[in-house]
ModelCIF file with pLDDT and N, C-alpha, C, O atoms, coordinates in Angstrom:
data_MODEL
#
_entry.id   MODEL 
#
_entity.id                         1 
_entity.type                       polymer 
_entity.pdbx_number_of_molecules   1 
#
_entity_poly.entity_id                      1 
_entity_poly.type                           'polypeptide(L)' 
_entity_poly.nstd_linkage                   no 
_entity_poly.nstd_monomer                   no 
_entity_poly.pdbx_seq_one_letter_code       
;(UNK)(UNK)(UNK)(UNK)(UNK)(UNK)(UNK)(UNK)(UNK)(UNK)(UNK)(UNK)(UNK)(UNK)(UNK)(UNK)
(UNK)(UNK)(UNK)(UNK)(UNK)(UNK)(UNK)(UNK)(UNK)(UNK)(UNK)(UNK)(UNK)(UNK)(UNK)(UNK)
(UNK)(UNK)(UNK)(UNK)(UNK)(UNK)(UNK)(UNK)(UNK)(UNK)(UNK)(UNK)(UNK)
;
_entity_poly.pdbx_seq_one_letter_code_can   XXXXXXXXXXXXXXXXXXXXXXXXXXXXXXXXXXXXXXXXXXXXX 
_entity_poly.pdbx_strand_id                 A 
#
loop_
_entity_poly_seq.entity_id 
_entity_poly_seq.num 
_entity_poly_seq.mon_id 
_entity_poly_seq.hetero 
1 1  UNK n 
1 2  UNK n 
1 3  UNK n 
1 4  UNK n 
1 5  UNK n 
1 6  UNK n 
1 7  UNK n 
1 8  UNK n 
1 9  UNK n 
1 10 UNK n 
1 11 UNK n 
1 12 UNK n 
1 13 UNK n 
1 14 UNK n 
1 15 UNK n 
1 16 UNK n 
1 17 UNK n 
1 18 UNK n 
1 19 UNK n 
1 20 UNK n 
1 21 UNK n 
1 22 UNK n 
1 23 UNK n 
1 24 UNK n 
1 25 UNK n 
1 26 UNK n 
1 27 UNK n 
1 28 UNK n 
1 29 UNK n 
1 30 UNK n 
1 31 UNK n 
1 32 UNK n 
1 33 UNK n 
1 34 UNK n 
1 35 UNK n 
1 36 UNK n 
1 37 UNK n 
1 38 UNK n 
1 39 UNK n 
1 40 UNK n 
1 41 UNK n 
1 42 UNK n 
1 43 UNK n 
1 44 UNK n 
1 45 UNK n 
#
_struct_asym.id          A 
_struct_asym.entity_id   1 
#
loop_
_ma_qa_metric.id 
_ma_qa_metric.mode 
_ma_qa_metric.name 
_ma_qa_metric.software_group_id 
_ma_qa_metric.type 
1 global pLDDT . pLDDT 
2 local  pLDDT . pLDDT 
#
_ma_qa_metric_global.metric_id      1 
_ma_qa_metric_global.metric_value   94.96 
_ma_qa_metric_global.model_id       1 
_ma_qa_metric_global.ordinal_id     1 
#
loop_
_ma_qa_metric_local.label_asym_id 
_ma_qa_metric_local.label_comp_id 
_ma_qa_metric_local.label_seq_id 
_ma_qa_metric_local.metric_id 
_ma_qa_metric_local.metric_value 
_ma_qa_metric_local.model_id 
_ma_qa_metric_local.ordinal_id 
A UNK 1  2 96.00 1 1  
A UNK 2  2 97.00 1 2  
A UNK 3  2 97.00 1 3  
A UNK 4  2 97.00 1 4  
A UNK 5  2 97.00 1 5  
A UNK 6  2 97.00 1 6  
A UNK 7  2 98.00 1 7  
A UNK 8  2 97.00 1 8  
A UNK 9  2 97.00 1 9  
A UNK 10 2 96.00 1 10 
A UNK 11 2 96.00 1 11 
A UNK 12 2 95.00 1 12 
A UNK 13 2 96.00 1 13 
A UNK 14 2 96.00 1 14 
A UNK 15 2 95.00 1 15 
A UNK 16 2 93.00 1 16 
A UNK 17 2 95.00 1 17 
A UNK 18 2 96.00 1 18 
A UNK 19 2 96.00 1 19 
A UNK 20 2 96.00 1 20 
A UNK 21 2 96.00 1 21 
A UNK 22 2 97.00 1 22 
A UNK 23 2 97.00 1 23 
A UNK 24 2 97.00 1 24 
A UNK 25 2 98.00 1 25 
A UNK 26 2 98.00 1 26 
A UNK 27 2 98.00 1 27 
A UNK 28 2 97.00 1 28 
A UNK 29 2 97.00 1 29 
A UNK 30 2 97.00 1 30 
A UNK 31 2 97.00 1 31 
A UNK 32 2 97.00 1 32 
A UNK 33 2 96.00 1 33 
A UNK 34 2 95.00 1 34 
A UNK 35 2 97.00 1 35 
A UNK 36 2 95.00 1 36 
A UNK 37 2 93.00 1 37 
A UNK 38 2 93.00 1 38 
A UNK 39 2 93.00 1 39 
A UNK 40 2 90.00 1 40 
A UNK 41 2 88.00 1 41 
A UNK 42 2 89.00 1 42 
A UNK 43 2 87.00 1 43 
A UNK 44 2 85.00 1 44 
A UNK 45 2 83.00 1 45 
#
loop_
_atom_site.group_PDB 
_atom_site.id 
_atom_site.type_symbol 
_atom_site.label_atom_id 
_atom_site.label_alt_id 
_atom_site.label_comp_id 
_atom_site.label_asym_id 
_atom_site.label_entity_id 
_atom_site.label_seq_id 
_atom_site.pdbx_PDB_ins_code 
_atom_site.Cartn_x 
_atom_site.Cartn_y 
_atom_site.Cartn_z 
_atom_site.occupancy 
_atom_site.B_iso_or_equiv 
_atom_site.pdbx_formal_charge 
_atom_site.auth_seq_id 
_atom_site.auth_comp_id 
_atom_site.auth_asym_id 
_atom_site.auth_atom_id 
_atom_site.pdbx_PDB_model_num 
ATOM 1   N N  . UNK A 1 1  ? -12.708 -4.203  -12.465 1.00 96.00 ? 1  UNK A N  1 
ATOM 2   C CA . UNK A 1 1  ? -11.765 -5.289  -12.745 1.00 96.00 ? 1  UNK A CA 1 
ATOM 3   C C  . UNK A 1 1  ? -10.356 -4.850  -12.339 1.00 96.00 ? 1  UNK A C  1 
ATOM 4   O O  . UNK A 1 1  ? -9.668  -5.366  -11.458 1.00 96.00 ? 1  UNK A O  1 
ATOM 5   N N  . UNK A 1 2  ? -9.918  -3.424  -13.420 1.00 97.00 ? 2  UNK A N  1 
ATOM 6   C CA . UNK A 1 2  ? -8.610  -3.297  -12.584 1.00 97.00 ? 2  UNK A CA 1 
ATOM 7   C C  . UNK A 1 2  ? -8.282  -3.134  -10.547 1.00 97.00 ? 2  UNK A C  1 
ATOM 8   O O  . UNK A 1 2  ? -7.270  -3.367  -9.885  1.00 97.00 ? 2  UNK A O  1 
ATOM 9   N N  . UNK A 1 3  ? -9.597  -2.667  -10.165 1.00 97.00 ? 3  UNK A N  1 
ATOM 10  C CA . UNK A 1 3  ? -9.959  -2.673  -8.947  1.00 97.00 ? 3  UNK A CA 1 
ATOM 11  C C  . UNK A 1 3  ? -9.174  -3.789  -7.803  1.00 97.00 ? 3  UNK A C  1 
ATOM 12  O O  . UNK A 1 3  ? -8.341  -3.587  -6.919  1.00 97.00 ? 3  UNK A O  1 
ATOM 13  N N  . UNK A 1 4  ? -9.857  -5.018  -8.277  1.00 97.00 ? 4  UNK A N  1 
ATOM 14  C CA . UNK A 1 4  ? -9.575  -6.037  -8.173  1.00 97.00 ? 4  UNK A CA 1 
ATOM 15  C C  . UNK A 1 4  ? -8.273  -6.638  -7.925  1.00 97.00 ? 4  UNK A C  1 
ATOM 16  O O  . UNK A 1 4  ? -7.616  -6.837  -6.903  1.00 97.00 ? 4  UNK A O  1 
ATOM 17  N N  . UNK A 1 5  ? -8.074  -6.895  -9.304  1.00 97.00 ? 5  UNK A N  1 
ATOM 18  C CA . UNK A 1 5  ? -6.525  -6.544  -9.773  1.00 97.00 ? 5  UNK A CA 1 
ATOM 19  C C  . UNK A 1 5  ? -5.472  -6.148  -8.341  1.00 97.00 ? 5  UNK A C  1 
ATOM 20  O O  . UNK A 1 5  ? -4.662  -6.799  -7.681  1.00 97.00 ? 5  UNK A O  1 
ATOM 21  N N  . UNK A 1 6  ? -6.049  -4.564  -8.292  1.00 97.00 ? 6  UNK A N  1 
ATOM 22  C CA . UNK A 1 6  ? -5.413  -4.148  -7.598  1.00 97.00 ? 6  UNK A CA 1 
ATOM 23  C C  . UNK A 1 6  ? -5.388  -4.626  -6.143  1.00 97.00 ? 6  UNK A C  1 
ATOM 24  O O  . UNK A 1 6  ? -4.302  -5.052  -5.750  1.00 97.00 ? 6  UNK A O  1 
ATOM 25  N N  . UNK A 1 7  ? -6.138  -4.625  -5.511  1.00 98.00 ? 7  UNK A N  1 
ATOM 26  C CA . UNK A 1 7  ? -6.405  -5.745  -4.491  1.00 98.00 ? 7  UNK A CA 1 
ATOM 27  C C  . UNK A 1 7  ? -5.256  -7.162  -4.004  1.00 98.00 ? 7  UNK A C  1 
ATOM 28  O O  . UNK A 1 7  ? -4.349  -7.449  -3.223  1.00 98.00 ? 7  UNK A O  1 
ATOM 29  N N  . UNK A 1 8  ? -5.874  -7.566  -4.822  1.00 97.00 ? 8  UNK A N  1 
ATOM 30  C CA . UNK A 1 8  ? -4.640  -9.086  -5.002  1.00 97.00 ? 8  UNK A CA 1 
ATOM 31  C C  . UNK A 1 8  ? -3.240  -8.645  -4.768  1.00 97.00 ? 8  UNK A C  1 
ATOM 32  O O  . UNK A 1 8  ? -2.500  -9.084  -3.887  1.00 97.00 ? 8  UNK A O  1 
ATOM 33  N N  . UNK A 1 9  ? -2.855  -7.433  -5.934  1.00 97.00 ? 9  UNK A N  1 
ATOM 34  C CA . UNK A 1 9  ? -1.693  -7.147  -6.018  1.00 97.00 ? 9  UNK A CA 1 
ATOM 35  C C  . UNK A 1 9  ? -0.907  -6.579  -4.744  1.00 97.00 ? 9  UNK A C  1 
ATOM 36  O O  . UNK A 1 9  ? 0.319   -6.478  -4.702  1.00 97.00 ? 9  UNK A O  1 
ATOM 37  N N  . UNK A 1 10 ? -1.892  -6.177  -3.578  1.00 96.00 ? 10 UNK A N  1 
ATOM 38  C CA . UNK A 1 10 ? -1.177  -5.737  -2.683  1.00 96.00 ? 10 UNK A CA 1 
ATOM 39  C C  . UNK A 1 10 ? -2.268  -6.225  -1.429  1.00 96.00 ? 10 UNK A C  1 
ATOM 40  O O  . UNK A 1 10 ? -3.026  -5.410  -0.902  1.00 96.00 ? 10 UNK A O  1 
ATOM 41  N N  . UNK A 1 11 ? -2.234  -7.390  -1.117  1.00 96.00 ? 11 UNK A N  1 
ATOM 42  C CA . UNK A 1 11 ? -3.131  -7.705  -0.319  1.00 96.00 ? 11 UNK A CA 1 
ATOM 43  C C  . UNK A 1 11 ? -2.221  -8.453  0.866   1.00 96.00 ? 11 UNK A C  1 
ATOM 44  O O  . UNK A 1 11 ? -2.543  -8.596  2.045   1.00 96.00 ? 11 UNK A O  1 
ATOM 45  N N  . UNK A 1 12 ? -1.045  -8.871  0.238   1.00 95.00 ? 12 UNK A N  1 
ATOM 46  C CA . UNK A 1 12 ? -0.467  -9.167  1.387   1.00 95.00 ? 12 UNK A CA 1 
ATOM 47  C C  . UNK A 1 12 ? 0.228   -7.751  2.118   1.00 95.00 ? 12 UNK A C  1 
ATOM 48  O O  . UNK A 1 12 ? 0.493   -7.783  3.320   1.00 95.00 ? 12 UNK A O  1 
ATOM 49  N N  . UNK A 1 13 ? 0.445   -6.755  1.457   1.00 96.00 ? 13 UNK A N  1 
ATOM 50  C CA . UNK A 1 13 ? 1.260   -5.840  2.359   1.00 96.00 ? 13 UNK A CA 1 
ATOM 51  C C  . UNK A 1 13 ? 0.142   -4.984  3.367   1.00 96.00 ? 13 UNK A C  1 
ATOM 52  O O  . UNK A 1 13 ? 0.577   -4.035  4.019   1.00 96.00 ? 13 UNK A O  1 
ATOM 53  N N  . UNK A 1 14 ? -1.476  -5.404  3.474   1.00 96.00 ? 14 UNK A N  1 
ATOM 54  C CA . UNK A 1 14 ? -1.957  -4.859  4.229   1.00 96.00 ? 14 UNK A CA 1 
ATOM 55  C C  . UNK A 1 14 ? -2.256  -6.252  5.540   1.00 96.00 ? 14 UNK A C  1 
ATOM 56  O O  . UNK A 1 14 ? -2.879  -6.171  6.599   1.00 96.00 ? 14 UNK A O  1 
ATOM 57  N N  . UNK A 1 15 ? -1.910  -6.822  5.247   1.00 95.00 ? 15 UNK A N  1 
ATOM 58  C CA . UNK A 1 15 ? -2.274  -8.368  6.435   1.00 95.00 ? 15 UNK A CA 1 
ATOM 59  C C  . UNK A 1 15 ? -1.801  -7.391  7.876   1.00 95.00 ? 15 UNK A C  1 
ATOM 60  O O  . UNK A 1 15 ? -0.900  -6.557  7.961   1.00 95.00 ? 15 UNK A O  1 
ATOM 61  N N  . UNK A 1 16 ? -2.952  -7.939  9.103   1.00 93.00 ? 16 UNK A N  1 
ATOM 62  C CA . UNK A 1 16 ? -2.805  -7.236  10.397  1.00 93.00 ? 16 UNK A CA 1 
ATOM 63  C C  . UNK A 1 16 ? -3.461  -6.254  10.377  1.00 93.00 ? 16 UNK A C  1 
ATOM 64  O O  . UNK A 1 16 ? -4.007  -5.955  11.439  1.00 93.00 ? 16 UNK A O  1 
ATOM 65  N N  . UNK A 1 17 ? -3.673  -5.369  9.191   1.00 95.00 ? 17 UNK A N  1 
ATOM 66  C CA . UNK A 1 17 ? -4.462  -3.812  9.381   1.00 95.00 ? 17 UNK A CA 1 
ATOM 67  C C  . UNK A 1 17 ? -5.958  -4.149  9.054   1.00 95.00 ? 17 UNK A C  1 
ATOM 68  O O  . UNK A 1 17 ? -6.614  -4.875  8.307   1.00 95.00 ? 17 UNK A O  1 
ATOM 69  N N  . UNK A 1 18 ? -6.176  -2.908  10.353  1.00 96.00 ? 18 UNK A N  1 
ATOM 70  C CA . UNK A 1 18 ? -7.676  -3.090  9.127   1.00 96.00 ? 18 UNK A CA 1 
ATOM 71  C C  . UNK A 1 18 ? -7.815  -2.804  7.830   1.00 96.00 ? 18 UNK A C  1 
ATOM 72  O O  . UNK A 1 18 ? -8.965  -2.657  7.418   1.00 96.00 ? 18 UNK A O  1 
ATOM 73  N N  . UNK A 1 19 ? -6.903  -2.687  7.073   1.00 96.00 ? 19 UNK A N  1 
ATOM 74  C CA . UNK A 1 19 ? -6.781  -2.554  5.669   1.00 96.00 ? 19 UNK A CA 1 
ATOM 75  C C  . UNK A 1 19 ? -7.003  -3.749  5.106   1.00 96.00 ? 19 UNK A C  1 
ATOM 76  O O  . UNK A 1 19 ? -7.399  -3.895  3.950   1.00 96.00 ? 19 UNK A O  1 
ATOM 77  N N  . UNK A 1 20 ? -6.727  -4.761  5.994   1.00 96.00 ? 20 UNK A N  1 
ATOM 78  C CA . UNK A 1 20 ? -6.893  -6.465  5.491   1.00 96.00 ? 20 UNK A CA 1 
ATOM 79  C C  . UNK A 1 20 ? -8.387  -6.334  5.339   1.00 96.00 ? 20 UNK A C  1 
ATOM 80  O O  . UNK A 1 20 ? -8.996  -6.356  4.269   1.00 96.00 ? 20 UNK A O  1 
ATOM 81  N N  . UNK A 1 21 ? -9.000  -6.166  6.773   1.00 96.00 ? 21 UNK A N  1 
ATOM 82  C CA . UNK A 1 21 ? -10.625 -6.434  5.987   1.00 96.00 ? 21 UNK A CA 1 
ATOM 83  C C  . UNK A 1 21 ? -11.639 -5.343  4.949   1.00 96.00 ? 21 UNK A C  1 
ATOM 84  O O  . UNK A 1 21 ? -12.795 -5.415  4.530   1.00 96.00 ? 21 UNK A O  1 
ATOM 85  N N  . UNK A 1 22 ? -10.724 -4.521  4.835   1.00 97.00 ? 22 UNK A N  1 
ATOM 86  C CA . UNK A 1 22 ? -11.399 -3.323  3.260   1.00 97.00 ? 22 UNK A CA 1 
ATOM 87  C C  . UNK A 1 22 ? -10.652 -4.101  2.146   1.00 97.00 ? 22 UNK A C  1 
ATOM 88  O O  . UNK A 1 22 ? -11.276 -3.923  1.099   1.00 97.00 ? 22 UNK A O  1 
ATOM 89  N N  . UNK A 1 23 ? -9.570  -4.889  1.944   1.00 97.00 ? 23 UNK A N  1 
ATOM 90  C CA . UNK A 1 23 ? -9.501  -5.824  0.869   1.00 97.00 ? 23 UNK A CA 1 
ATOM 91  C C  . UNK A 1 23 ? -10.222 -6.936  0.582   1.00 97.00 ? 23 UNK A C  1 
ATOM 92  O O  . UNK A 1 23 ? -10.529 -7.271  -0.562  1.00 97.00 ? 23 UNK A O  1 
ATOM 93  N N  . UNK A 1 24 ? -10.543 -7.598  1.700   1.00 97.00 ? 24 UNK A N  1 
ATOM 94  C CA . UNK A 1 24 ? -11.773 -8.594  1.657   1.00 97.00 ? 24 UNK A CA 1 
ATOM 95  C C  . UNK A 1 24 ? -13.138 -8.408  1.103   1.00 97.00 ? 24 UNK A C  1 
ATOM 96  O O  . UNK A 1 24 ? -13.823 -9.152  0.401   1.00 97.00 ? 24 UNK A O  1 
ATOM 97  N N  . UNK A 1 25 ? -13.408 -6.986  1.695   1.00 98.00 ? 25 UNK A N  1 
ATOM 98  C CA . UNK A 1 25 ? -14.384 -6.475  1.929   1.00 98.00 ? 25 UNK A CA 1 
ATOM 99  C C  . UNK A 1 25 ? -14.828 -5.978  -0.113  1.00 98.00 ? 25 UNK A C  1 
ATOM 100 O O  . UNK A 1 25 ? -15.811 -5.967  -0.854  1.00 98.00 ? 25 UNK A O  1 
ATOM 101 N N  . UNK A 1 26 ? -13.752 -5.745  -0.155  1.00 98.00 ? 26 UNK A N  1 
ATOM 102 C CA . UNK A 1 26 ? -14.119 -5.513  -1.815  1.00 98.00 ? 26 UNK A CA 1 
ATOM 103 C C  . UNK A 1 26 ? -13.870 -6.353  -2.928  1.00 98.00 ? 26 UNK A C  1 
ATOM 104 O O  . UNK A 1 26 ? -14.288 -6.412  -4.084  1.00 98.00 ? 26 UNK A O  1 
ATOM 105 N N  . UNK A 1 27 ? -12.775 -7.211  -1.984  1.00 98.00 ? 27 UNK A N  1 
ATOM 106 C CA . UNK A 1 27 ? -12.830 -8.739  -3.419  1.00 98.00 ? 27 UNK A CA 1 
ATOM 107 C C  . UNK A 1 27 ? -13.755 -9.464  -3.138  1.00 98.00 ? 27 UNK A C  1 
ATOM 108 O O  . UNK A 1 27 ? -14.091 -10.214 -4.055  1.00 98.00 ? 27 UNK A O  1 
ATOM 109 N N  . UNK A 1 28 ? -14.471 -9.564  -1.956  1.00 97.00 ? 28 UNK A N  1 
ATOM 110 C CA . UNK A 1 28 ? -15.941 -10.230 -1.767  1.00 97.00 ? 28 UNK A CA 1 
ATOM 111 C C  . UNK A 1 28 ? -17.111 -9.437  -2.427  1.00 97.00 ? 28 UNK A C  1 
ATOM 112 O O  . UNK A 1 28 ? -17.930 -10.042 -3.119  1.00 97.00 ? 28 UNK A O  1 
ATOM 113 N N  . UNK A 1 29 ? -17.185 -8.343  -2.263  1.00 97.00 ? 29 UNK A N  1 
ATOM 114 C CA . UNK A 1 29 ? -17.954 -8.118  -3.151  1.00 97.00 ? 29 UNK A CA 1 
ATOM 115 C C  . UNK A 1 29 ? -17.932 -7.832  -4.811  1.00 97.00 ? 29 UNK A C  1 
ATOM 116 O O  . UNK A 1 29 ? -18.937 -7.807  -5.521  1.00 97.00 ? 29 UNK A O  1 
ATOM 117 N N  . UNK A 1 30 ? -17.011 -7.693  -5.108  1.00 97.00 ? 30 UNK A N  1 
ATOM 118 C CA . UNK A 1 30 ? -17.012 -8.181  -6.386  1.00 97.00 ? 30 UNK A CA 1 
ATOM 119 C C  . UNK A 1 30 ? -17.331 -9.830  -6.982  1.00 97.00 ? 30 UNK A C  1 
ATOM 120 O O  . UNK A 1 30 ? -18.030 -10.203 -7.924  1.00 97.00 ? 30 UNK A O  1 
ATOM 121 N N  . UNK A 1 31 ? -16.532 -10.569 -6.040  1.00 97.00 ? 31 UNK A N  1 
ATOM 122 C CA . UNK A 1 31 ? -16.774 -11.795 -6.700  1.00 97.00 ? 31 UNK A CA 1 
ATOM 123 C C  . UNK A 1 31 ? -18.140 -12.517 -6.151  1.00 97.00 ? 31 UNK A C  1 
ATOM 124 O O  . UNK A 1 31 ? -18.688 -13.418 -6.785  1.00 97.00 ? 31 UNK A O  1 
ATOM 125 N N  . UNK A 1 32 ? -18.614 -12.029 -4.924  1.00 97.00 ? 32 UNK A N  1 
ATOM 126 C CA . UNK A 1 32 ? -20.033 -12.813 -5.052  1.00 97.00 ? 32 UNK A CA 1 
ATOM 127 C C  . UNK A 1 32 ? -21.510 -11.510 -6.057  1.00 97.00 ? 32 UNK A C  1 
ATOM 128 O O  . UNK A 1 32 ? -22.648 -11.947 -6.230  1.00 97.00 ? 32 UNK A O  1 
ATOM 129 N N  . UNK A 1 33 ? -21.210 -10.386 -6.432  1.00 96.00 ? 33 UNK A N  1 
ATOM 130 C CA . UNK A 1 33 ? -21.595 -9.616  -7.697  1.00 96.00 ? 33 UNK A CA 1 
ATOM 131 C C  . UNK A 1 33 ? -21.738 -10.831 -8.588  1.00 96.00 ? 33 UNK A C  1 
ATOM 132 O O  . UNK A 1 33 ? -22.677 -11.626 -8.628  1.00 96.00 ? 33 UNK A O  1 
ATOM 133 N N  . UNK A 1 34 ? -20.679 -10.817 -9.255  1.00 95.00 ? 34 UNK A N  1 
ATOM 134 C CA . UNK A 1 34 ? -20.717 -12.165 -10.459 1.00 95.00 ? 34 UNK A CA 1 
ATOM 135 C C  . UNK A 1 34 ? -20.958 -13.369 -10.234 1.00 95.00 ? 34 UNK A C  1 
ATOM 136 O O  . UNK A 1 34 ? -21.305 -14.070 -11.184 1.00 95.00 ? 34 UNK A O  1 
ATOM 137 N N  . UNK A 1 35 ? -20.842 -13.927 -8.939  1.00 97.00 ? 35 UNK A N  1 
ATOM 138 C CA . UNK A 1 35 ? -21.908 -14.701 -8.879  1.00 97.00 ? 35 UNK A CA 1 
ATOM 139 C C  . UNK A 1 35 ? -22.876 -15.117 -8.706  1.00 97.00 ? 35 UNK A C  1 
ATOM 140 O O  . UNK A 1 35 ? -23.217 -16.233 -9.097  1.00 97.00 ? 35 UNK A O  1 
ATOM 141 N N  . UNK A 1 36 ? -23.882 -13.995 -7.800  1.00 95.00 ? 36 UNK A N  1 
ATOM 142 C CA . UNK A 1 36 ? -25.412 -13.819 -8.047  1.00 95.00 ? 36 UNK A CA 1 
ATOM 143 C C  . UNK A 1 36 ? -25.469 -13.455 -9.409  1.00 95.00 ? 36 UNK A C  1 
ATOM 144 O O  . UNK A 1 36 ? -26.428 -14.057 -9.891  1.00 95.00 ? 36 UNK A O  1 
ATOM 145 N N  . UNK A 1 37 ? -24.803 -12.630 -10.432 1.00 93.00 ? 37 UNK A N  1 
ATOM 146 C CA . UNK A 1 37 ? -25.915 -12.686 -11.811 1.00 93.00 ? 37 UNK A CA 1 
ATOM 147 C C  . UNK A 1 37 ? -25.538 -13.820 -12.593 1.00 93.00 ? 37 UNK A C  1 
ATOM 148 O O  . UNK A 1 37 ? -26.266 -14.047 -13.560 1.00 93.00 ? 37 UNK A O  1 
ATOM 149 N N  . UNK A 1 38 ? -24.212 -14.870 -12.329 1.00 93.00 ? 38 UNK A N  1 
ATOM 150 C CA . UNK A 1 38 ? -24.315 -15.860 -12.947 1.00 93.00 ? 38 UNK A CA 1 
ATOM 151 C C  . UNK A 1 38 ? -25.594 -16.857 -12.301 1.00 93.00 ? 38 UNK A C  1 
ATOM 152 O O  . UNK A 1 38 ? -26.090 -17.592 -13.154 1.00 93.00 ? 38 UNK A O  1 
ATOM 153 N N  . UNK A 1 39 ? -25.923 -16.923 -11.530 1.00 93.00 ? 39 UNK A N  1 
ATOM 154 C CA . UNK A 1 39 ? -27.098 -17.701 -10.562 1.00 93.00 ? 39 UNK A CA 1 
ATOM 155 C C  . UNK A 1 39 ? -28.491 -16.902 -11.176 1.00 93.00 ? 39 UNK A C  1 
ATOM 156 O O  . UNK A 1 39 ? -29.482 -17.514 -11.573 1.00 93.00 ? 39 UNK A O  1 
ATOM 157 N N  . UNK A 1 40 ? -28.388 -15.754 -11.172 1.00 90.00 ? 40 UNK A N  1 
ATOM 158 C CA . UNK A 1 40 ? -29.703 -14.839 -11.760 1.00 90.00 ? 40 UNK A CA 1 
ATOM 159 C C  . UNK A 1 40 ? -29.818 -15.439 -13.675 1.00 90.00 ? 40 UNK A C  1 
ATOM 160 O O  . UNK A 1 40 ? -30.904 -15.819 -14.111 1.00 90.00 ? 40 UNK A O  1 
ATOM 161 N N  . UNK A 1 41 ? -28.649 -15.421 -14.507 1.00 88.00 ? 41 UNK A N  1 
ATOM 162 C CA . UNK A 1 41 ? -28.304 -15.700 -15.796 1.00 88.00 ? 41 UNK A CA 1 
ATOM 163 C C  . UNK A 1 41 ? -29.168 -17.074 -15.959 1.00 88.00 ? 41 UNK A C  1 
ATOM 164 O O  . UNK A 1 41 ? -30.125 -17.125 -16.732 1.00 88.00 ? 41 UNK A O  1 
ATOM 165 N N  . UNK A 1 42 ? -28.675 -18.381 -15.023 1.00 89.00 ? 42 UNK A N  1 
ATOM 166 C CA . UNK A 1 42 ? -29.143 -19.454 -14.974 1.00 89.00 ? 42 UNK A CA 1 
ATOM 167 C C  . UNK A 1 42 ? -30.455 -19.966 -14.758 1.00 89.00 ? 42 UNK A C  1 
ATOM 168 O O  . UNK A 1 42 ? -31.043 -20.900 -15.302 1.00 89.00 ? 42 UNK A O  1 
ATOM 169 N N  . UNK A 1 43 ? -30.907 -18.932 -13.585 1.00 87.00 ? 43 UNK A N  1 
ATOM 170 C CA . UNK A 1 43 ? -32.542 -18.991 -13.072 1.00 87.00 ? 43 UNK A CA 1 
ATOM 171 C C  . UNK A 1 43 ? -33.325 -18.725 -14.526 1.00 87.00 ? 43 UNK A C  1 
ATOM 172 O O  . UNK A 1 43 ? -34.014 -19.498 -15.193 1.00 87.00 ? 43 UNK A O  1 
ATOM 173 N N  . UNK A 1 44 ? -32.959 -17.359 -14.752 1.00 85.00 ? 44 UNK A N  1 
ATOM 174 C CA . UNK A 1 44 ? -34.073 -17.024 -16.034 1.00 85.00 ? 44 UNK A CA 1 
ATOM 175 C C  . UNK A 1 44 ? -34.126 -17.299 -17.308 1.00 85.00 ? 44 UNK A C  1 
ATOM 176 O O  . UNK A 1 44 ? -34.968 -16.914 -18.120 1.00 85.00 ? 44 UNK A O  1 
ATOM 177 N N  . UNK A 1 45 ? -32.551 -18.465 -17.599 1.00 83.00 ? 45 UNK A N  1 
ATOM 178 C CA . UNK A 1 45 ? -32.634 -18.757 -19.036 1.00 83.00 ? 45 UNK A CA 1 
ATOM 179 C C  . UNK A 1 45 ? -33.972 -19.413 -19.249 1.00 83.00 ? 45 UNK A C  1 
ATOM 180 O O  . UNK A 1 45 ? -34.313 -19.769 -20.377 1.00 83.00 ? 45 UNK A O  1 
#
C-alpha cells in the first residue's frame, strides 16, 4: 500500500523515462491484484 502511495506520489517526475513504465508496471499490478480477488471473492461466495 505504502508502495503505491509512493508511486502516485512521484509519478509525474518520472514521465519520458523508462521509469514511467516501472510505475505503471507496479500500480497495474497492484490494482488489477485486488481486482482478481475481488472477482475470485464474488465467484465463490
Amino acid at each position: 500500500i505504502l508502495a503505491v502511495i509512493l508511486n502516485y506520489a512521484r509519478r509525474s517526475e518520472v514521465r519520458g523515462s523508462y521509469l514511467e513504465a516501472h510505475f505503471r508496471w507496479q500500480i497495474r499490478t497492484f490494482w488489477f491484484a485486488l481486482l482478481w480477488m475481488c472477482v475470485a471473492a464474488l465467484v465463490s461466495l
